[in-house]
Every structure is written in C-alpha cells, then in structure tokens.
C-alpha atoms as a PDB file:
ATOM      1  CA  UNK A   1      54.046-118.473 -60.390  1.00  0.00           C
ATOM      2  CA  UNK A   2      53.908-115.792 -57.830  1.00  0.00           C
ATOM      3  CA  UNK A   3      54.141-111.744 -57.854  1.00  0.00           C
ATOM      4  CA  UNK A   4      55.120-110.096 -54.589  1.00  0.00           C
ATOM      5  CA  UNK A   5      55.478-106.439 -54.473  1.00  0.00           C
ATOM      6  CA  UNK A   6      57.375-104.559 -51.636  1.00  0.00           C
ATOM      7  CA  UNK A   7      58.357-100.932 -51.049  1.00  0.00           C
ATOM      8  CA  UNK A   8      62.074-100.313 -49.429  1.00  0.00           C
ATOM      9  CA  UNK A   9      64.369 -97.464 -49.236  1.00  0.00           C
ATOM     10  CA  UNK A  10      67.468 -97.870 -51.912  1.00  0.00           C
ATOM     11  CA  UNK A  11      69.647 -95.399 -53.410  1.00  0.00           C
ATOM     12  CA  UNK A  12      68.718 -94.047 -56.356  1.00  0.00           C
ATOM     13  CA  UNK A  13      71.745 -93.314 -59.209  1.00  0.00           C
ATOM     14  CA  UNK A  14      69.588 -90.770 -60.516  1.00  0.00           C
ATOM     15  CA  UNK A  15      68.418 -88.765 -57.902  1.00  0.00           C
ATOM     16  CA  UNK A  16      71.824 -89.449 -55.769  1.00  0.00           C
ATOM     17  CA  UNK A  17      69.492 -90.225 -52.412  1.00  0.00           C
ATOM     18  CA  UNK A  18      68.156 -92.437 -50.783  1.00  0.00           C
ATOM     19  CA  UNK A  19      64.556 -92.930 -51.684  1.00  0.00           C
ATOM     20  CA  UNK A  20      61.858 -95.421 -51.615  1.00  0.00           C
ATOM     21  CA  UNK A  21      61.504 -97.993 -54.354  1.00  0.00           C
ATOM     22  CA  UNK A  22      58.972-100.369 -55.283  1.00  0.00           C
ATOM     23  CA  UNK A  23      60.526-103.633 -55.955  1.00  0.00           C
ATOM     24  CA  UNK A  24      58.543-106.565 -57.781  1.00  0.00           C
ATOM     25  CA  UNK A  25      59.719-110.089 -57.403  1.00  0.00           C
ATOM     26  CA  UNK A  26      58.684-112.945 -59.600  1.00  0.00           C
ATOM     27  CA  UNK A  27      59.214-116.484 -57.672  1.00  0.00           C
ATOM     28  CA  UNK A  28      61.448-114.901 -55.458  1.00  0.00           C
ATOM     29  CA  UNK A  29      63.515-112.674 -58.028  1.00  0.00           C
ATOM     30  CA  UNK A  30      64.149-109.559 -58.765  1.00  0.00           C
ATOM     31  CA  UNK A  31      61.877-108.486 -62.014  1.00  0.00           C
ATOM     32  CA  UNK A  32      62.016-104.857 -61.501  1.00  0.00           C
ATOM     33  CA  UNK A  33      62.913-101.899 -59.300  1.00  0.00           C
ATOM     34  CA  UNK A  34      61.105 -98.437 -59.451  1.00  0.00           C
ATOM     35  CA  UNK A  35      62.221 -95.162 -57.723  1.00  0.00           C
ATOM     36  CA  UNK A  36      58.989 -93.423 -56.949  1.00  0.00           C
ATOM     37  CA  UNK A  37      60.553 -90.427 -56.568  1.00  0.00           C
ATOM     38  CA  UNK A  38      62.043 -90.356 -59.846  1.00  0.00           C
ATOM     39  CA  UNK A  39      60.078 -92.938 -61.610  1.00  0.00           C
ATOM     40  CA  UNK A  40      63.341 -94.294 -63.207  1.00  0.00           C
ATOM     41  CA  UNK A  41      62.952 -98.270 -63.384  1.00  0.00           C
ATOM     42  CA  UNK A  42      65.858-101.001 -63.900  1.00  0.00           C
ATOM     43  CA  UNK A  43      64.108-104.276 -65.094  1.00  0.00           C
ATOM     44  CA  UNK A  44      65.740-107.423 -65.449  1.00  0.00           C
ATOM     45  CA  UNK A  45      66.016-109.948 -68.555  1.00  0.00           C
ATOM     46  CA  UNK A  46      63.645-112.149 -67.373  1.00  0.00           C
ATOM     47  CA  UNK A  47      61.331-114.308 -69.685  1.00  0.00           C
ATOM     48  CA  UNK A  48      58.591-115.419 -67.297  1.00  0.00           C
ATOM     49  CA  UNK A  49      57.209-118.545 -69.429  1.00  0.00           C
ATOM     50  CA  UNK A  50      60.835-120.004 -69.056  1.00  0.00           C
ATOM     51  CA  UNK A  51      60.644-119.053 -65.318  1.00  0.00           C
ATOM     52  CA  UNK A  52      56.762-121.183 -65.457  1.00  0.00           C
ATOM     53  CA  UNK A  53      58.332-124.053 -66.927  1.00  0.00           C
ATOM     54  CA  UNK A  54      61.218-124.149 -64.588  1.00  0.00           C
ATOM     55  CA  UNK A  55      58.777-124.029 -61.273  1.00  0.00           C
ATOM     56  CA  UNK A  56      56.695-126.809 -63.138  1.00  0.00           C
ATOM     57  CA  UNK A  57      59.611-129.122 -63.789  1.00  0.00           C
ATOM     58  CA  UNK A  58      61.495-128.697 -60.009  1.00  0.00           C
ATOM     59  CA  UNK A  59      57.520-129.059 -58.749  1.00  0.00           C
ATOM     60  CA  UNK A  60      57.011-132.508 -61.275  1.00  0.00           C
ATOM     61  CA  UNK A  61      60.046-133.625 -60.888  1.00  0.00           C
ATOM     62  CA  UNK A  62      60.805-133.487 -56.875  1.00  0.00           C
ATOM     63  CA  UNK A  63      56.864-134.685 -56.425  1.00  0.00           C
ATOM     64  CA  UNK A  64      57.748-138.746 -55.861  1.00  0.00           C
ATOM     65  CA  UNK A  65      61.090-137.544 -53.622  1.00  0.00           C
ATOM     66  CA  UNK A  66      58.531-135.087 -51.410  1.00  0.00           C
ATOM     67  CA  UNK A  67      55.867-138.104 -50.967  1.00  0.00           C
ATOM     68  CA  UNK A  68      58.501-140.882 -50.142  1.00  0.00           C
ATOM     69  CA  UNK A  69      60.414-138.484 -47.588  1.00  0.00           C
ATOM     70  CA  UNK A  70      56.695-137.684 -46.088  1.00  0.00           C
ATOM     71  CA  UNK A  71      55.965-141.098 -45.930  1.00  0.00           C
ATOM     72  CA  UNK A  72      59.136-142.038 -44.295  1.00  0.00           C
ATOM     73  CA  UNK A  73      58.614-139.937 -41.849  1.00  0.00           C
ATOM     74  CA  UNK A  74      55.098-140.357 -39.901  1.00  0.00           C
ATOM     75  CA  UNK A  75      53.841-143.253 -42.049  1.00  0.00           C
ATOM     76  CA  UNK A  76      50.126-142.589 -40.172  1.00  0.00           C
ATOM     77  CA  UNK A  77      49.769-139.032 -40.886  1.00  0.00           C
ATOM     78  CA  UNK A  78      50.605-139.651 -44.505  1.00  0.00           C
ATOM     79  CA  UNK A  79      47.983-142.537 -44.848  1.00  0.00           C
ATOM     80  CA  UNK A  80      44.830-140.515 -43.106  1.00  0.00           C
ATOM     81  CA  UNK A  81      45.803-137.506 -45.056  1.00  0.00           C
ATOM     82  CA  UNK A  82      46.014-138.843 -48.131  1.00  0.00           C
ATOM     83  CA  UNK A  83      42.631-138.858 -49.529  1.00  0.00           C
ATOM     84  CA  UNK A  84      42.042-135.725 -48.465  1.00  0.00           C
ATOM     85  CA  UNK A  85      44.950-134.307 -50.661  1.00  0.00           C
ATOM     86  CA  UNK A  86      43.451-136.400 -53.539  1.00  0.00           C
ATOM     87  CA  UNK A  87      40.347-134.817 -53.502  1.00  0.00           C
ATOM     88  CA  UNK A  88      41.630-131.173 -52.979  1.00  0.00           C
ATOM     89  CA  UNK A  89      44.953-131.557 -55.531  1.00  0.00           C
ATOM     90  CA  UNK A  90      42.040-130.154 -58.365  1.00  0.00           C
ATOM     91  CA  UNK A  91      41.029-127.084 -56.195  1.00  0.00           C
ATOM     92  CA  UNK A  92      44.815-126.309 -55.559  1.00  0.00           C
ATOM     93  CA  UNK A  93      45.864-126.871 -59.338  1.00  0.00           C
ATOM     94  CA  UNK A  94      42.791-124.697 -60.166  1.00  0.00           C
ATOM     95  CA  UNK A  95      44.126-121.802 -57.638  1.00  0.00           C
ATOM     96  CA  UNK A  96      47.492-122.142 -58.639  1.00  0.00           C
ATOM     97  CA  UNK A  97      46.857-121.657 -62.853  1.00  0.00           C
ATOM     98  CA  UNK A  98      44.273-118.491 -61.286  1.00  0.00           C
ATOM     99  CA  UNK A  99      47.556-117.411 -59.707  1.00  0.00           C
ATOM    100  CA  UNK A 100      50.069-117.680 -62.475  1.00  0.00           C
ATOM    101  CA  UNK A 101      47.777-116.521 -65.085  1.00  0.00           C
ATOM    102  CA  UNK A 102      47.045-113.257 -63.185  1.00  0.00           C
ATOM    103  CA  UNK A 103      51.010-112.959 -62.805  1.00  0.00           C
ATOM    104  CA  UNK A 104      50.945-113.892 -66.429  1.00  0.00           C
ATOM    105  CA  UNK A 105      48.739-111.044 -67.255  1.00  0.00           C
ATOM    106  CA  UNK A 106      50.038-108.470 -64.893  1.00  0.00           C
ATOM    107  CA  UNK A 107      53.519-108.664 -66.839  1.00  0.00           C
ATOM    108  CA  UNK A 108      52.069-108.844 -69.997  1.00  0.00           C
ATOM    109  CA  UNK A 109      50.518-105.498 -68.934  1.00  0.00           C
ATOM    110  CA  UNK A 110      53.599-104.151 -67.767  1.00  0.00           C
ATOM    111  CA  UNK A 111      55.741-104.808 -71.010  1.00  0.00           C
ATOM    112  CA  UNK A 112      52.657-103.134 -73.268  1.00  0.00           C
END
C-alpha cells in the first residue's frame, strides 16, 4: 500500500478560485483533497484495510500468470535470475509491510 502526495491548482467551491490543493492518493486513488488556501477538505469513503486486501489478492492471485508470462518470454533471464529473487523476496516483503504500515498509520492519524 502506497501514499503519494501532490500539490496542483483546482478550483475551490469555497473560495470560488483557483487555488492550490494538496491531493493524497492511496494506490493510485483519490483519498483526499485539501485547499490550502481555505483549508476546506473533501475526503472520500475509502476503507483502506479493504483497499490492503484487494492489492494482496490481485498481487497473490496474478503471481503464477506474471512468472509463466516471464518465463515464456526469455526462458534464460528467468532461470539466472531466479535465485536471486528467492533470496531477496524476504527483504522486499519486509519493505513492503514497512511501507503499508506507515500508510496504515499515517491515515489512522489523519482520521483521529
């Protein structure tokens, strides 16, 4: 699970101008739009443990089609690599929970 933040000029309802916003996306989606000028924010209904287990599924799930379609393609590269991804999948799980569970807790923040 991934928080990106950027800032972009929108019109604001409540001020009637254009001014800039700060947008925050979770996975790729809209979570919530602040005017800074105004402070007014629009948040969307999103629960972000269903949005977890939905990444987690589509990343379980499409794993065997992603391997067979790599495989298929440069049969070489995919053997001499292999290993390597092996040993490295538990450093990249461990980064990726670190990464979700700061996401986690920077929402949980933001609702409090």
């Amino acid at each position: 699970m991934k928080i990106s933040e950027i800032d972009v000029t929108l019109y604001c309802s409540h001020c009637h101008d254009e001014t800039l916003h700060h947008v925050q996306y979770l996975n790729d989606k809209i979570q919530s739009i602040d005017c800074t000028n105004c402070h007014r924010t629009i948040e969307t209904e999103m629960d972000p443990m269903r949005e977890l287990y939905k990444e987690v599924y589509k990343r379980v799930t499409s794993k065997p089609t992603r391997l067979s379609n790599e495989y298929k393609t440069d049969q070489g590269k995919f053997i001499e690599g292999f290993p390597k991804r092996v040993l490295s999948k538990p450093l990249r799980l461990v980064k990726y929970l670190n990464e979700t569970k700061e996401a986690l807790k920077k929402i949980n923040k933001k609702v409090q």
